[in-house]
C-alpha atoms as a PDB file:
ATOM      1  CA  UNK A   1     122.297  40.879  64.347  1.00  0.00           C
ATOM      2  CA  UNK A   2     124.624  43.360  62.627  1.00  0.00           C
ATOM      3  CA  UNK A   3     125.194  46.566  64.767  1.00  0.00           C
ATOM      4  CA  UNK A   4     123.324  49.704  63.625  1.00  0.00           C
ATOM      5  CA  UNK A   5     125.208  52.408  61.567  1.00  0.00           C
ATOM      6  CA  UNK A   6     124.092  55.546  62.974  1.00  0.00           C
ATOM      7  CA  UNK A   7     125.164  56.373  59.209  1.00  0.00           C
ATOM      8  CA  UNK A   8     122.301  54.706  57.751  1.00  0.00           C
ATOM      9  CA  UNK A   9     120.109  57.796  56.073  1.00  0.00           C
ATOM     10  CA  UNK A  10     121.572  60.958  53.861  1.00  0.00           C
ATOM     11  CA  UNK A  11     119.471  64.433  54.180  1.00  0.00           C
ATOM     12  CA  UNK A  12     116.012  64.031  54.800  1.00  0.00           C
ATOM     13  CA  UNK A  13     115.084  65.827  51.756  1.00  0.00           C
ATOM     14  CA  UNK A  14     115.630  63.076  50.225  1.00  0.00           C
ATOM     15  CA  UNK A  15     112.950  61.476  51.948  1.00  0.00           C
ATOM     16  CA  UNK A  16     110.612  63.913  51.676  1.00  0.00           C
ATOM     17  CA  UNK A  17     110.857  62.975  47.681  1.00  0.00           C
ATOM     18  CA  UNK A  18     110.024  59.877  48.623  1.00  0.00           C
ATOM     19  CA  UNK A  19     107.112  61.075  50.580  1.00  0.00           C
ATOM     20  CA  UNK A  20     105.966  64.111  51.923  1.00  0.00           C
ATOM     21  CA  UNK A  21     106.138  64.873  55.416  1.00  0.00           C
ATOM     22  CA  UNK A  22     108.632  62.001  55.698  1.00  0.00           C
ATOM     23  CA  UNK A  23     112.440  63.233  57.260  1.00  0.00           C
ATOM     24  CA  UNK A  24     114.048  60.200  58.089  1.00  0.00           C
ATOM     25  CA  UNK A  25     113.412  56.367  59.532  1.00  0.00           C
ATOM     26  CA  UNK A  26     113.860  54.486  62.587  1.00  0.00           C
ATOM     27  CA  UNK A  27     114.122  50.840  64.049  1.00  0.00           C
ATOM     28  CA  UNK A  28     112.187  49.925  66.656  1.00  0.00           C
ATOM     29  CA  UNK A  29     113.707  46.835  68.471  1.00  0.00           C
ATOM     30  CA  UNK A  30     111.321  43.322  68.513  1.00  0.00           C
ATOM     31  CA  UNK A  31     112.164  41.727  72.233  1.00  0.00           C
ATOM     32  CA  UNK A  32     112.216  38.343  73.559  1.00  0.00           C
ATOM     33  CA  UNK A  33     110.340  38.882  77.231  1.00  0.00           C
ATOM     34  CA  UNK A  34     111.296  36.170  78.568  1.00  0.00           C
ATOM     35  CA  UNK A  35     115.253  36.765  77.826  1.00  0.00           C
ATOM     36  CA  UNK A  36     115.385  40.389  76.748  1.00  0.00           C
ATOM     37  CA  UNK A  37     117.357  40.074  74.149  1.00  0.00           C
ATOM     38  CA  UNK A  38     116.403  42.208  70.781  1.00  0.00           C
ATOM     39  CA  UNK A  39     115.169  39.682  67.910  1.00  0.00           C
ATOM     40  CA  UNK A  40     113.865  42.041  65.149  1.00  0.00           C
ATOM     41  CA  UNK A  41     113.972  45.608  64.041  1.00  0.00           C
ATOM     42  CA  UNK A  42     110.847  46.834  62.899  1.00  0.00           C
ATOM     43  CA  UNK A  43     110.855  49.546  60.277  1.00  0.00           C
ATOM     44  CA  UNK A  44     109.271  52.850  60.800  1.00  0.00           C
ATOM     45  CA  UNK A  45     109.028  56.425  59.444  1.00  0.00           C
ATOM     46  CA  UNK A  46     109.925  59.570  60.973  1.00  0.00           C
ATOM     47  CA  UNK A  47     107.451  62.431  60.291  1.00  0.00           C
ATOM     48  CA  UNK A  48     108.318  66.209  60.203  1.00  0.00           C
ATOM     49  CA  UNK A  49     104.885  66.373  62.552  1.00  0.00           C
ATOM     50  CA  UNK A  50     105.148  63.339  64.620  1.00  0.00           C
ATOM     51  CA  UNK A  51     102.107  63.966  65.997  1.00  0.00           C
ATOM     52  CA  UNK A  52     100.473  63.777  62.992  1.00  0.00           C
ATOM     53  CA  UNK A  53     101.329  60.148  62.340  1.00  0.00           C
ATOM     54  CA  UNK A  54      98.188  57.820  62.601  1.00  0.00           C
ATOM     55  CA  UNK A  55      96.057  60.637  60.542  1.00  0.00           C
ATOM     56  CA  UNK A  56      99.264  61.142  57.758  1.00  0.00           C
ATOM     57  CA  UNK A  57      99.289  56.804  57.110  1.00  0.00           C
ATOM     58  CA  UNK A  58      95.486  56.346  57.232  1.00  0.00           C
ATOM     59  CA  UNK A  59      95.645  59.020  54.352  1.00  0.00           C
ATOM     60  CA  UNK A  60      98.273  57.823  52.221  1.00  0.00           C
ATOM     61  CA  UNK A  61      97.717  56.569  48.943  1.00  0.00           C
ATOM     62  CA  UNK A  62      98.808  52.878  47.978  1.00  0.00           C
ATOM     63  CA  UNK A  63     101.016  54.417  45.457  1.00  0.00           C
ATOM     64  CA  UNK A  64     102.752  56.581  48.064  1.00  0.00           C
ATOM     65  CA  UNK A  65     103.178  53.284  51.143  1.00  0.00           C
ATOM     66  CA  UNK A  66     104.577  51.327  48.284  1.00  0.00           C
ATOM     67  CA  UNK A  67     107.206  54.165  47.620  1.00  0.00           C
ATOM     68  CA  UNK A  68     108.014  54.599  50.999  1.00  0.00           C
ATOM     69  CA  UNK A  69     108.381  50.748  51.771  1.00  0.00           C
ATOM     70  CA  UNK A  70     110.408  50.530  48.796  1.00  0.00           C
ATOM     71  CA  UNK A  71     112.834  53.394  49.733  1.00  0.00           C
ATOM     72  CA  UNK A  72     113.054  51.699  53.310  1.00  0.00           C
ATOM     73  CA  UNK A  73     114.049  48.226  51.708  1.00  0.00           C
ATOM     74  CA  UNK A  74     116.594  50.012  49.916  1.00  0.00           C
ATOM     75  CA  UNK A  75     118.225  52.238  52.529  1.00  0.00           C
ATOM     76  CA  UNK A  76     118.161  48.528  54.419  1.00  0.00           C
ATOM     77  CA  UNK A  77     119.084  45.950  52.227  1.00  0.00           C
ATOM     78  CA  UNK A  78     123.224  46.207  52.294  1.00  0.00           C
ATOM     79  CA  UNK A  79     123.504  48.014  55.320  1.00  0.00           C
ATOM     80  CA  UNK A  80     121.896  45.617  57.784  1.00  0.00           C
ATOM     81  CA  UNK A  81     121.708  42.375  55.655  1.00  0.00           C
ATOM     82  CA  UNK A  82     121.154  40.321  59.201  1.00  0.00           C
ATOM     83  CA  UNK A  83     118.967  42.242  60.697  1.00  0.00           C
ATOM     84  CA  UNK A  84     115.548  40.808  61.244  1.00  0.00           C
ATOM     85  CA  UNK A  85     113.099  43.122  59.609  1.00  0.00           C
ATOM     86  CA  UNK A  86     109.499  44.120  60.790  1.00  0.00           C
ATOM     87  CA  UNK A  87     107.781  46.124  57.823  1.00  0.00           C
ATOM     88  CA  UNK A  88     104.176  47.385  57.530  1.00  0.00           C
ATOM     89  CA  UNK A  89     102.152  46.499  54.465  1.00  0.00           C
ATOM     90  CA  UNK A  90      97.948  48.090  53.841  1.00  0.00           C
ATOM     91  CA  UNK A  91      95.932  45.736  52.569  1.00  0.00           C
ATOM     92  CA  UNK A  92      95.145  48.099  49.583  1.00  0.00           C
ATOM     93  CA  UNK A  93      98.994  46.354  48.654  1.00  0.00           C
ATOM     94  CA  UNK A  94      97.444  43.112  48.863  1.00  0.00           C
ATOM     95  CA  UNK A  95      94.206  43.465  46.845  1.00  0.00           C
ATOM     96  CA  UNK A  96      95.445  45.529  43.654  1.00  0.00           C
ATOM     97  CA  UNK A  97      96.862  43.288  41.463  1.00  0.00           C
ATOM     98  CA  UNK A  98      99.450  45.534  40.012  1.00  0.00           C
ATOM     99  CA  UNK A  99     100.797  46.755  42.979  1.00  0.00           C
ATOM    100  CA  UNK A 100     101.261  43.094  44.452  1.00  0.00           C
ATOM    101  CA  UNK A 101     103.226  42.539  41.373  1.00  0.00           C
ATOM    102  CA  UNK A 102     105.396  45.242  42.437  1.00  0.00           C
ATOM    103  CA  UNK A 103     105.984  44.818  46.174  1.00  0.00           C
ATOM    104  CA  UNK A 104     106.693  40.754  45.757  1.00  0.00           C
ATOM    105  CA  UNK A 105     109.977  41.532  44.236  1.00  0.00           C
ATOM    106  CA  UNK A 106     110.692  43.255  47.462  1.00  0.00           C
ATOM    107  CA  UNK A 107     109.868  40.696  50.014  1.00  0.00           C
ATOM    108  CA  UNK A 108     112.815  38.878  51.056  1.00  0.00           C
ATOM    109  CA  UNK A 109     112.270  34.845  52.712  1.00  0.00           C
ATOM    110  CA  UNK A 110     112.008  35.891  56.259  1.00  0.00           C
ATOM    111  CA  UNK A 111     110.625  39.394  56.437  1.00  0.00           C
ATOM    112  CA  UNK A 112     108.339  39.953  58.878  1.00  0.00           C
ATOM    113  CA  UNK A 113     105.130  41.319  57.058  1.00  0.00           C
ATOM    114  CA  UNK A 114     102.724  43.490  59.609  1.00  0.00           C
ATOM    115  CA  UNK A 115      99.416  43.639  57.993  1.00  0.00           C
ATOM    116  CA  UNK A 116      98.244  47.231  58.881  1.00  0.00           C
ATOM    117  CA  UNK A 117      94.750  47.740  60.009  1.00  0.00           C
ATOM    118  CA  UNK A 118      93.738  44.353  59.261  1.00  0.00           C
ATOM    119  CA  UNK A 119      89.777  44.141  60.354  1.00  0.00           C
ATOM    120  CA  UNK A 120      89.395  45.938  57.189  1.00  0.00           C
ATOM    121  CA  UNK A 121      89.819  43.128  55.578  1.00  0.00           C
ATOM    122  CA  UNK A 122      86.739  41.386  56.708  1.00  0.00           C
ATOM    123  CA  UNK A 123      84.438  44.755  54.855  1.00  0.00           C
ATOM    124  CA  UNK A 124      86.251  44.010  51.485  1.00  0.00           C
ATOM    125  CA  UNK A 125      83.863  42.407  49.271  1.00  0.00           C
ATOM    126  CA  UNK A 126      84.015  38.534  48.759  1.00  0.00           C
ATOM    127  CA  UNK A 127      86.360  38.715  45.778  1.00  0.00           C
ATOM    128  CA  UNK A 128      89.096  40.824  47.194  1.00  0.00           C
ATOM    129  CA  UNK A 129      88.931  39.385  50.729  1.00  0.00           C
ATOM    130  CA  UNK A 130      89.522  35.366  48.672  1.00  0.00           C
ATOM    131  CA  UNK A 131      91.948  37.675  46.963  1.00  0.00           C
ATOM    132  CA  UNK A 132      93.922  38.933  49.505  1.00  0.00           C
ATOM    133  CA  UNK A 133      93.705  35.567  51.628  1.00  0.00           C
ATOM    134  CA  UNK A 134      95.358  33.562  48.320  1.00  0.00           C
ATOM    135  CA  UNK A 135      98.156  36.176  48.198  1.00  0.00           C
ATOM    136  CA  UNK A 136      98.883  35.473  51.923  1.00  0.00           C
ATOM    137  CA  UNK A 137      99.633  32.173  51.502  1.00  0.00           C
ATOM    138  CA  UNK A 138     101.513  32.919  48.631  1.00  0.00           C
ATOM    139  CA  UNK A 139     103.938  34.534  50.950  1.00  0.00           C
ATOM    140  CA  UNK A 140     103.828  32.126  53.516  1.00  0.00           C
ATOM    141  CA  UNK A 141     104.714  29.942  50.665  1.00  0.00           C
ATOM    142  CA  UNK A 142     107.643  32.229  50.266  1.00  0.00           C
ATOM    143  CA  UNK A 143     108.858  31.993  53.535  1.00  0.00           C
ATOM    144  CA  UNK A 144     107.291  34.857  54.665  1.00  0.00           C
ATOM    145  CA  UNK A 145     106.064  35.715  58.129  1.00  0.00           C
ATOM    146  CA  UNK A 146     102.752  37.127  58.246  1.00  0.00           C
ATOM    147  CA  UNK A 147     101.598  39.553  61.346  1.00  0.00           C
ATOM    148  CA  UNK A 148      98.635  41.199  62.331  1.00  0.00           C
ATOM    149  CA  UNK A 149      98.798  44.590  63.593  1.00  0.00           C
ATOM    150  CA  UNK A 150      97.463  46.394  66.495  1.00  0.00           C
ATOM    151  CA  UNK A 151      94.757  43.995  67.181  1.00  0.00           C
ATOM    152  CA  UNK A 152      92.869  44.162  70.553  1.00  0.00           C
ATOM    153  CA  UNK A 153      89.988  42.162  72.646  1.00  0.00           C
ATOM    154  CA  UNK A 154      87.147  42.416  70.149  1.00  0.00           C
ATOM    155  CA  UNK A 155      89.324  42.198  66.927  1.00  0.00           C
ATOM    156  CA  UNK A 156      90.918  39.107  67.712  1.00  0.00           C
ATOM    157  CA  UNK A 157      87.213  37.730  68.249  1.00  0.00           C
ATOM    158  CA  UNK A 158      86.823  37.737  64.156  1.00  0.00           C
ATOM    159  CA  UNK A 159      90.433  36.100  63.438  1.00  0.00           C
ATOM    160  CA  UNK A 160      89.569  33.405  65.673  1.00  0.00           C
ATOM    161  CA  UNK A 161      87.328  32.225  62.757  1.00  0.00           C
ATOM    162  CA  UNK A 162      89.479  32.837  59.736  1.00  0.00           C
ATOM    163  CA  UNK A 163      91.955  29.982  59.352  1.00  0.00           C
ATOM    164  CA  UNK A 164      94.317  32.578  58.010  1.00  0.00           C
ATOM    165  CA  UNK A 165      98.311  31.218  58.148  1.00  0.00           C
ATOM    166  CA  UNK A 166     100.211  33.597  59.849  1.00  0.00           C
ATOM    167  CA  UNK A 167     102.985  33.771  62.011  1.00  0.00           C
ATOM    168  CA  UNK A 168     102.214  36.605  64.181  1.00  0.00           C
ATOM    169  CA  UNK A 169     100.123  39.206  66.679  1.00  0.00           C
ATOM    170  CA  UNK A 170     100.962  42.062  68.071  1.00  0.00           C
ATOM    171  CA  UNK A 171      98.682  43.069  70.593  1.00  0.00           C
ATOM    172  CA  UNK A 172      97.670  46.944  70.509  1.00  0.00           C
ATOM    173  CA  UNK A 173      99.448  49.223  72.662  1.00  0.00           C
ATOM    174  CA  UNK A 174      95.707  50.963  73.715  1.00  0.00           C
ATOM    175  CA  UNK A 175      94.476  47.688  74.650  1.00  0.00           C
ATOM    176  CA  UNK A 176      97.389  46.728  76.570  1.00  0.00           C
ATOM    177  CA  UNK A 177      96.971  49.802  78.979  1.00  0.00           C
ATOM    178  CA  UNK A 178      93.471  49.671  79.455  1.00  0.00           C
ATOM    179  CA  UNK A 179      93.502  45.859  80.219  1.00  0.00           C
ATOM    180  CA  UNK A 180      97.167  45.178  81.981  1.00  0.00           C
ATOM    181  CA  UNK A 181      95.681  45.362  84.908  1.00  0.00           C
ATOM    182  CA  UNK A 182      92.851  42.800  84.823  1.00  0.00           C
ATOM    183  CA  UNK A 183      93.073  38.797  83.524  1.00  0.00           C
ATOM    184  CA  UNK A 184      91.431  39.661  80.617  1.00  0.00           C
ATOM    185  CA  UNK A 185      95.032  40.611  79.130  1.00  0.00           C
ATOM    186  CA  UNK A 186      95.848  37.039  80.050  1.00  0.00           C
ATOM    187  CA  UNK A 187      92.500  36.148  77.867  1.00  0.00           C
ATOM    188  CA  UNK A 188      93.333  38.179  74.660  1.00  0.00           C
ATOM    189  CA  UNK A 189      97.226  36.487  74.968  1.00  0.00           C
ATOM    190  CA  UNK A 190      95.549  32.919  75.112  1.00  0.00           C
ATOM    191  CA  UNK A 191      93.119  33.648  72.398  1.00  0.00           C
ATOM    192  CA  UNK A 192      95.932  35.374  70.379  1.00  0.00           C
ATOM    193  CA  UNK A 193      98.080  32.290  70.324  1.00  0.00           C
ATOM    194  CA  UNK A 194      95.238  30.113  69.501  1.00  0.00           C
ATOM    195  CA  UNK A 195      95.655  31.981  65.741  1.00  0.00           C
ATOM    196  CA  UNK A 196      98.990  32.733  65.637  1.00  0.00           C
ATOM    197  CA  UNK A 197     102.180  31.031  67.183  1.00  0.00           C
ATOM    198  CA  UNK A 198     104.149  34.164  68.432  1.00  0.00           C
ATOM    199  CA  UNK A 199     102.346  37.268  70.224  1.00  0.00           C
ATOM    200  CA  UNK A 200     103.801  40.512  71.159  1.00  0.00           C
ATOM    201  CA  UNK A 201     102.465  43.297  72.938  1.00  0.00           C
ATOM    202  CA  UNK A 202     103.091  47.039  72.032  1.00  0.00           C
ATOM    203  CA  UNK A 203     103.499  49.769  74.559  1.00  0.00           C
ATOM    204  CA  UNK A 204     106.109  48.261  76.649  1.00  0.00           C
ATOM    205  CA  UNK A 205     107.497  51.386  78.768  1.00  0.00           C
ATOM    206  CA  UNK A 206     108.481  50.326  81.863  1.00  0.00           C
ATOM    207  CA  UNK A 207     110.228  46.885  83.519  1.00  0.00           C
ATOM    208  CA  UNK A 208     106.604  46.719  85.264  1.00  0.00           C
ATOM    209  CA  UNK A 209     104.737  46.460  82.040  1.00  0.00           C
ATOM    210  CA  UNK A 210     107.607  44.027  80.230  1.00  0.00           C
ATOM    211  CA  UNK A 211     106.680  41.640  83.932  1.00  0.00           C
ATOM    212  CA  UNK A 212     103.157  42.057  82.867  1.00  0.00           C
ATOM    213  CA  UNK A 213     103.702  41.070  79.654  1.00  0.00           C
ATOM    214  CA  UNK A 214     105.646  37.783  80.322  1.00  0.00           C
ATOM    215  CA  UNK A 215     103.066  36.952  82.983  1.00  0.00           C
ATOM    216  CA  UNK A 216     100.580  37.172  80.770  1.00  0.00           C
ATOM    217  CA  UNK A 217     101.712  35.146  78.220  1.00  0.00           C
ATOM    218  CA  UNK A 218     103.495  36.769  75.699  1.00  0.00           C
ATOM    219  CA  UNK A 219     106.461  36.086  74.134  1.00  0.00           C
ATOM    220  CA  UNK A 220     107.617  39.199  72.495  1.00  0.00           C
ATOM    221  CA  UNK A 221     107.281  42.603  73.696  1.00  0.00           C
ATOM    222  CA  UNK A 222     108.275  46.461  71.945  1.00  0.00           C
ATOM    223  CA  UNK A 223     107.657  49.583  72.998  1.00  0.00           C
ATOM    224  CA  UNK A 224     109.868  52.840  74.112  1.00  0.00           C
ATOM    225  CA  UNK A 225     111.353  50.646  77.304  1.00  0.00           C
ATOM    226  CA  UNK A 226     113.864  49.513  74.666  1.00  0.00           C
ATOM    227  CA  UNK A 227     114.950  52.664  73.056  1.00  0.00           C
ATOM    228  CA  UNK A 228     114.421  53.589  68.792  1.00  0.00           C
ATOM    229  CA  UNK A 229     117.597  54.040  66.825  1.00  0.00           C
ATOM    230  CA  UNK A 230     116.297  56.734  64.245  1.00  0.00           C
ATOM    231  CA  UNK A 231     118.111  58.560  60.913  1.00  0.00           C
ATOM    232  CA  UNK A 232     118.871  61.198  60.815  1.00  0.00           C
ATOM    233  CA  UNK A 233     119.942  61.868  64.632  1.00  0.00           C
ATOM    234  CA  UNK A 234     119.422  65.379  66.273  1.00  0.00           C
END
């Protein structure tokens, strides 16, 4: 993987044209538990609020995620052209036909596709759930690698029964704490690999919690044990 150039990002006004509230980016590393060696980057915004992050991206418009992903691909695309990319994609990308059109183009074989908040896909009515289940394996077809996001012990419980093709789960952080302690996060890793080959778990912070994670199961882990590189630096 290519080094990172702390020269990646300009002024973050720039980004905030791109999206408000938005100052800059940052790369989270993707690690191997059992080696820890850094296998993917994943892609991330920096807010002027940071705080405010879970209640600014459950608002945003499709529109406005499709501009931001699309000024994150760019900023990316010659500067790390090795790197092993994690990006986040709403459904509401997947089910409107025009704006599929539109983010294809700027899905590279390889990318690692996080599907953000993805029970929601099991309210959407019949047509845009077959919908949005076609377009996936379209970009499996394309060599894509399809994760789901966030997903915890009673989520994973629907998944089990949806044949999707996908590559990936990442285990919520939230759940991780809460059940690190018990076998059940042993439980939610098994069940997790019995949809998807590779599981990660989110919330890594300590060398305790990464031994957790391997002993559970998991393959991958990310969280702020493995410091962000983020543009532009303070």
């Amino acid at each position: 993987m290519s080094a990172l150039n702390p020269c990646l990002l300009s002024d973050p006004l720039e980004w905030r044209r791109v999206a408000r509230d938005v100052v800059g980016l940052k790369l989270e590393p993707i690690v191997a538990l059992p080696t820890s060696r850094i296998v993917g980057l994943e892609v991330l915004s920096v807010l002027a609020t940071p705080d405010q992050s879970e209640r600014y991206f459950h608002q945003q418009s499709a529109e406005e995620s499709l501009a931001l992903l699309q000024a994150q691909l760019a900023t990316l695309k010659n500067r790390l052209p090795d790197a092993n990319l994690f990006i986040n994609l709403p459904i509401t990308l997947l089910t409107e036909t025009e704006l599929f059109r539109r983010v294809l183009p700027l899905l590279s074989p390889g990318i690692n596709i996080e599907i953000v908040n993805p029970d929601t896909l099991f309210s959407l009515p019949a047509a845009s759930y077959h919908r949005v289940v076609q377009r996936l394996h379209l970009l499996d077809r394309r060599h894509c690698r399809i994760w789901l996001d966030d997903i915890d012990e009673t989520q994973i419980q629907r998944f089990l029964r949806s044949r999707l093709t996908l590559s990936g789960i990442k285990i919520d952080k939230i759940a991780f704490w809460r059940l690190r302690a018990t076998p059940a996060l042993k439980e939610l890793v098994s069940l997790c690999a019995h949809v998807a080959e590779n599981v990660l778990i989110e919330g890594i912070e300590s060398n305790r919690d990464r031994e957790c994670a391997l002993k559970a199961g998991a393959g991958f882990g990310q969280g702020y044990y493995w410091p962000s590189v983020g543009w532009p630096r303070k």
